[in-house]
N, C-alpha and C. Protein backbone atom coordinates (compact mmCIF):
# COMPACT_ATOMS: atom_id res chain seq x y z
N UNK A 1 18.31 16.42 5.38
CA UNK A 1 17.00 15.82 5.41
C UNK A 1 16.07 16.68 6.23
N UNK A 2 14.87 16.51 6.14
CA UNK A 2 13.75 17.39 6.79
C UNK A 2 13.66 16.91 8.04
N UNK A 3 13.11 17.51 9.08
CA UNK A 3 13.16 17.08 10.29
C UNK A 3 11.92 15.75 10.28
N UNK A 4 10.91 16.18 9.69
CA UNK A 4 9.54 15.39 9.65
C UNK A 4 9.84 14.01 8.55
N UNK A 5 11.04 13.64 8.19
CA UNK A 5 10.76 12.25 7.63
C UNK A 5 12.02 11.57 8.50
N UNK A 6 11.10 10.09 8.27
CA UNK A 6 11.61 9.11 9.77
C UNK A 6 11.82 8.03 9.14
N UNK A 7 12.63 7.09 9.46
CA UNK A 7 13.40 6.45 9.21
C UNK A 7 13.23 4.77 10.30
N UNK A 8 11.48 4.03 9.94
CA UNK A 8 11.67 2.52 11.19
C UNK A 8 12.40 1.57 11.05
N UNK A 9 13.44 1.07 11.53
CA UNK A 9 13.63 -0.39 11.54
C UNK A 9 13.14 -1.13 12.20
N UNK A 10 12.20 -2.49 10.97
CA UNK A 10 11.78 -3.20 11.75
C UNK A 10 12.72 -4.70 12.26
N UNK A 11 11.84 -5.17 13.52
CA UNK A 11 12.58 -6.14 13.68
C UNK A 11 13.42 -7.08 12.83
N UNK A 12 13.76 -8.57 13.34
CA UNK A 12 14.29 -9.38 12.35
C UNK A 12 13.59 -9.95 11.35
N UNK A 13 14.34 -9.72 9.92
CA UNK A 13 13.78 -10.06 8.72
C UNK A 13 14.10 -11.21 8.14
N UNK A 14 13.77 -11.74 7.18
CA UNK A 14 14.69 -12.40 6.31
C UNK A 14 15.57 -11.28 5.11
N UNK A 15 16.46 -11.22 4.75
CA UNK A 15 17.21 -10.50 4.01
C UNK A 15 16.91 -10.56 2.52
N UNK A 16 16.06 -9.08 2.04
CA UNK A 16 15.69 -9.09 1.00
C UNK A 16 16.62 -9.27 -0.24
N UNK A 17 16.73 -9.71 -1.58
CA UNK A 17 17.19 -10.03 -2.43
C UNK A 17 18.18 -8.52 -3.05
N UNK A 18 17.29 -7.56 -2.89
CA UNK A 18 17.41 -6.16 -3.27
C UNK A 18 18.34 -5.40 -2.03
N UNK A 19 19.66 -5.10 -2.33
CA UNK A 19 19.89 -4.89 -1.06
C UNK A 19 20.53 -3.14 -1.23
N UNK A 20 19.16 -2.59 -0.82
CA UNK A 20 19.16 -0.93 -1.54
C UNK A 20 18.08 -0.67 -0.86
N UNK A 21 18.09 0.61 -0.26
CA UNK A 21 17.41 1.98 -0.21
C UNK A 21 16.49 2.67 -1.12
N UNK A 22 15.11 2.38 -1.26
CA UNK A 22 14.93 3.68 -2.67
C UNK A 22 13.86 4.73 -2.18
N UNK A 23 14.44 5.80 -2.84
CA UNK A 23 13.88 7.22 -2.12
C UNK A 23 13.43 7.88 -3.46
N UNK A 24 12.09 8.15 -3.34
CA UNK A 24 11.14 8.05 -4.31
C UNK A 24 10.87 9.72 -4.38
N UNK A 25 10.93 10.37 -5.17
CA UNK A 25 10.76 11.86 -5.02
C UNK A 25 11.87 12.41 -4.48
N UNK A 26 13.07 11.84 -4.86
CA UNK A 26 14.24 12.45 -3.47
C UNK A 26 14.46 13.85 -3.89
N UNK A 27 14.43 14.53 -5.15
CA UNK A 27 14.78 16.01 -5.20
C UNK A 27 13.52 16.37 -4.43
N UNK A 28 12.08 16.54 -4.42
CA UNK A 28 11.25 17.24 -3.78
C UNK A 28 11.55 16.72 -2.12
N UNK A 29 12.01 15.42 -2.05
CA UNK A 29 12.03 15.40 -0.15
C UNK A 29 13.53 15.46 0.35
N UNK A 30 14.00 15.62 -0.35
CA UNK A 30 15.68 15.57 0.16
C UNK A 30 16.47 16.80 -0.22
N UNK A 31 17.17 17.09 1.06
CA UNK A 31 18.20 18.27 -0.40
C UNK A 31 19.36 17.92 -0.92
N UNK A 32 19.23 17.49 -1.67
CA UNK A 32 20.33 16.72 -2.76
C UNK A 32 21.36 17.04 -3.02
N UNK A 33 21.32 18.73 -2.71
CA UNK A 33 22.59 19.65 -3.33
C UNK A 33 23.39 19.97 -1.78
N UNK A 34 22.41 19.29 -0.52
CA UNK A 34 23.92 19.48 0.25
C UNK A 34 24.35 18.05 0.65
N UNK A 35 26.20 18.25 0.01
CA UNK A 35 26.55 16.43 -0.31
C UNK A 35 26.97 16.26 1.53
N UNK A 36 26.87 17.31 2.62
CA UNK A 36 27.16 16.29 3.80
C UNK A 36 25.92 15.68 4.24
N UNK A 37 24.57 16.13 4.01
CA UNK A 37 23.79 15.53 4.57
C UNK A 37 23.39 14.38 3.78
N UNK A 38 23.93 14.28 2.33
CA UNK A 38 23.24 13.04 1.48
C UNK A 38 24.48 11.64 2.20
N UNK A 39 25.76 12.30 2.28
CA UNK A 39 26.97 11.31 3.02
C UNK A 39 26.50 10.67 3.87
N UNK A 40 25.83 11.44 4.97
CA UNK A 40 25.09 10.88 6.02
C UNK A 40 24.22 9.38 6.13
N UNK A 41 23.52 9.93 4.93
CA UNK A 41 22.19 9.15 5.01
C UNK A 41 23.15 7.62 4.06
N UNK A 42 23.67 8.63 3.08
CA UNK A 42 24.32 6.51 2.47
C UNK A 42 24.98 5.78 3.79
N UNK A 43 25.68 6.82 4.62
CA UNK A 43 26.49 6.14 5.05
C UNK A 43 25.67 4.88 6.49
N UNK A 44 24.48 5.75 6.63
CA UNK A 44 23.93 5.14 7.91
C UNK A 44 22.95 4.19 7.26
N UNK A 45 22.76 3.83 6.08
CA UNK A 45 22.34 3.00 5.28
C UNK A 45 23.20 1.79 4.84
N UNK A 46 24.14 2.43 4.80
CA UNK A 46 25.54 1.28 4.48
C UNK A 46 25.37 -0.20 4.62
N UNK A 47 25.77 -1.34 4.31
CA UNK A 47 26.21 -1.44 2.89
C UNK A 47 25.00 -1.33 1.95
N UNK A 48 23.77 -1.14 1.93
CA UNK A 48 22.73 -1.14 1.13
C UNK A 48 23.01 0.08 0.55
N UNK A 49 22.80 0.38 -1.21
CA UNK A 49 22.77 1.66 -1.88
C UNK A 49 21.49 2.22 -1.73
N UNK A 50 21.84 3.38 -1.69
CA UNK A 50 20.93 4.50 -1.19
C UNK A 50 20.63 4.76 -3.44
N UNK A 51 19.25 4.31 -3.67
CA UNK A 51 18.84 4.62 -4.91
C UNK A 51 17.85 5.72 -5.35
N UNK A 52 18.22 7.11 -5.58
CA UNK A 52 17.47 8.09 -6.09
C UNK A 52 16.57 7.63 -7.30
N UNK A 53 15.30 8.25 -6.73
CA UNK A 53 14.26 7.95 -7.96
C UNK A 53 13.37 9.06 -8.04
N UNK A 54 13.78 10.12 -8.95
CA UNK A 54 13.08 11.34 -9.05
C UNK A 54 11.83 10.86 -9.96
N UNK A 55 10.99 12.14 -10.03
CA UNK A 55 10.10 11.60 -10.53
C UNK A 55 9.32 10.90 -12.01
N UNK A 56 8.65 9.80 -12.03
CA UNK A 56 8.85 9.15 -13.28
C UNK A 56 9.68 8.04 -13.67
N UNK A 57 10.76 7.91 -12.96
CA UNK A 57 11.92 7.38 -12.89
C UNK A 57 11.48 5.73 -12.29
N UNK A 58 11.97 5.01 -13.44
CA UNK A 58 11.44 3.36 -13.34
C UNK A 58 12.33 2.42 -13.29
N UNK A 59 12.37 1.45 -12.25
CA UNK A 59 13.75 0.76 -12.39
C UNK A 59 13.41 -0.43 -12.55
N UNK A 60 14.15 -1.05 -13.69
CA UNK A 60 13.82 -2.78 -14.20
C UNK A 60 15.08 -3.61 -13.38
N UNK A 61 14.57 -4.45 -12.57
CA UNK A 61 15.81 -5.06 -11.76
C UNK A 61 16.58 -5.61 -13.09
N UNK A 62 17.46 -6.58 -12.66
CA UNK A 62 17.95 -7.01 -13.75
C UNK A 62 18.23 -8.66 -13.77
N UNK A 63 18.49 -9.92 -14.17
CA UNK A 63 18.20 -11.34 -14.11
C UNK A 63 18.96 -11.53 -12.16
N UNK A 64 18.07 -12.09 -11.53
CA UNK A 64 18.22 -12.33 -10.09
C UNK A 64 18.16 -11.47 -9.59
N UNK A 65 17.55 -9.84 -9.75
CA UNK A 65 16.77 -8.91 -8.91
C UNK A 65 18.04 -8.02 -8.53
N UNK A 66 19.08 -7.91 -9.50
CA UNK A 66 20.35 -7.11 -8.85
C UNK A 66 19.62 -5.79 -9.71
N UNK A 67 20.29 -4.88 -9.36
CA UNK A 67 19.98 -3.37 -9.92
C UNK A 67 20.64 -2.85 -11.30
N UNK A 68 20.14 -2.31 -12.15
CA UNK A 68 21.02 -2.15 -13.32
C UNK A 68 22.02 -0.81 -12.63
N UNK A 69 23.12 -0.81 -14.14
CA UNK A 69 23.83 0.62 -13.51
C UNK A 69 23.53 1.79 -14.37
N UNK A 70 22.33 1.60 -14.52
CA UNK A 70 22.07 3.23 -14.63
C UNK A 70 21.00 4.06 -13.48
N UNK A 71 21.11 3.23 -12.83
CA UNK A 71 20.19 3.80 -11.61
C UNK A 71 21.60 4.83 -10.98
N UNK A 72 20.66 5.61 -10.34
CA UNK A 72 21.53 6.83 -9.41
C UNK A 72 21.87 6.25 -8.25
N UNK A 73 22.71 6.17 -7.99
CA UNK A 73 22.41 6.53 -5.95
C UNK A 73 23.52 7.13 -5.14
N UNK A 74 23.62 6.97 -4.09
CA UNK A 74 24.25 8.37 -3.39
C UNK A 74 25.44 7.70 -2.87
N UNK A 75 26.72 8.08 -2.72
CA UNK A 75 27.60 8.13 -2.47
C UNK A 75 28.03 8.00 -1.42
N UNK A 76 29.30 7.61 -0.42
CA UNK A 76 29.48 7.56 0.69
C UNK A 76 29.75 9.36 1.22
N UNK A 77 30.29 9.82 0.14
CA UNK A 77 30.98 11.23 -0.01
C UNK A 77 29.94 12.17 0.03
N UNK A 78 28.10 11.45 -0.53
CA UNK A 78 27.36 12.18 -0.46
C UNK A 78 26.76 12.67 -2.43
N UNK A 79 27.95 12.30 -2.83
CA UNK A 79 27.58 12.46 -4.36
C UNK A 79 26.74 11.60 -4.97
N UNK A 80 26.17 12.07 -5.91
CA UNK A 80 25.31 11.47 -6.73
C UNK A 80 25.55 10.99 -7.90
N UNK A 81 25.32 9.74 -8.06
CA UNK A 81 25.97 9.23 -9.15
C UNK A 81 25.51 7.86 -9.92
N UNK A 82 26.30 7.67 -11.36
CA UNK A 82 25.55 5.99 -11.57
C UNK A 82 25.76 4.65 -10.76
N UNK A 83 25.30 3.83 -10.37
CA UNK A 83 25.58 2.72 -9.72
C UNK A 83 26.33 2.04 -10.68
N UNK A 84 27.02 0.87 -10.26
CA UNK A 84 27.65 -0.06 -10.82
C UNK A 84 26.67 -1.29 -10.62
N UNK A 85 26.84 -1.65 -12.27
CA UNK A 85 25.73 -2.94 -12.28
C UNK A 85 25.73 -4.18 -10.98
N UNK A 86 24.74 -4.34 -10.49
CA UNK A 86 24.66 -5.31 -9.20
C UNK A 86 24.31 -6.76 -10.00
């Protein structure tokens, strides 16, 4: 990851329905192709999926706001890959 993108948690929430990460432009802001630093980031995201959305890329939740599985997202290992339908 770049040094210049940051990462707030805010205080206590109520717990959104969607329970995922989405990183919007991730080939232009992320480097994708090195899998320890993408490991990193799922992992410190954990249990929420870390969901790649290059550009153009549109995601239709699916009945009760779970994620379909053709969305990408990143791996504990750091790989990139299809999700499993939520």
């Amino acid at each position: 990851m770049r040094p210049d993108l940051r990462v707030t948690v805010l205080g206590p929430q109520r717990r959104p329905t969607l329970d995922a990460v989405l990183l919007p432009h991730a080939r232009r802001r992320l480097r994708v192709d090195d899998r320890n630093r993408m490991g990193v980031l799922a992992r410190r995201f954990g249990p929420a999926r870390c969901v790649v959305l290059d550009d153009g890329v549109r995601v239709d939740l699916g009945p009760g706001g779970g994620l379909p599985g053709s969305v990408r997202v990143i791996a504990a290992d750091g790989r990139i890959g299809p999700a499993v339908a939520s």
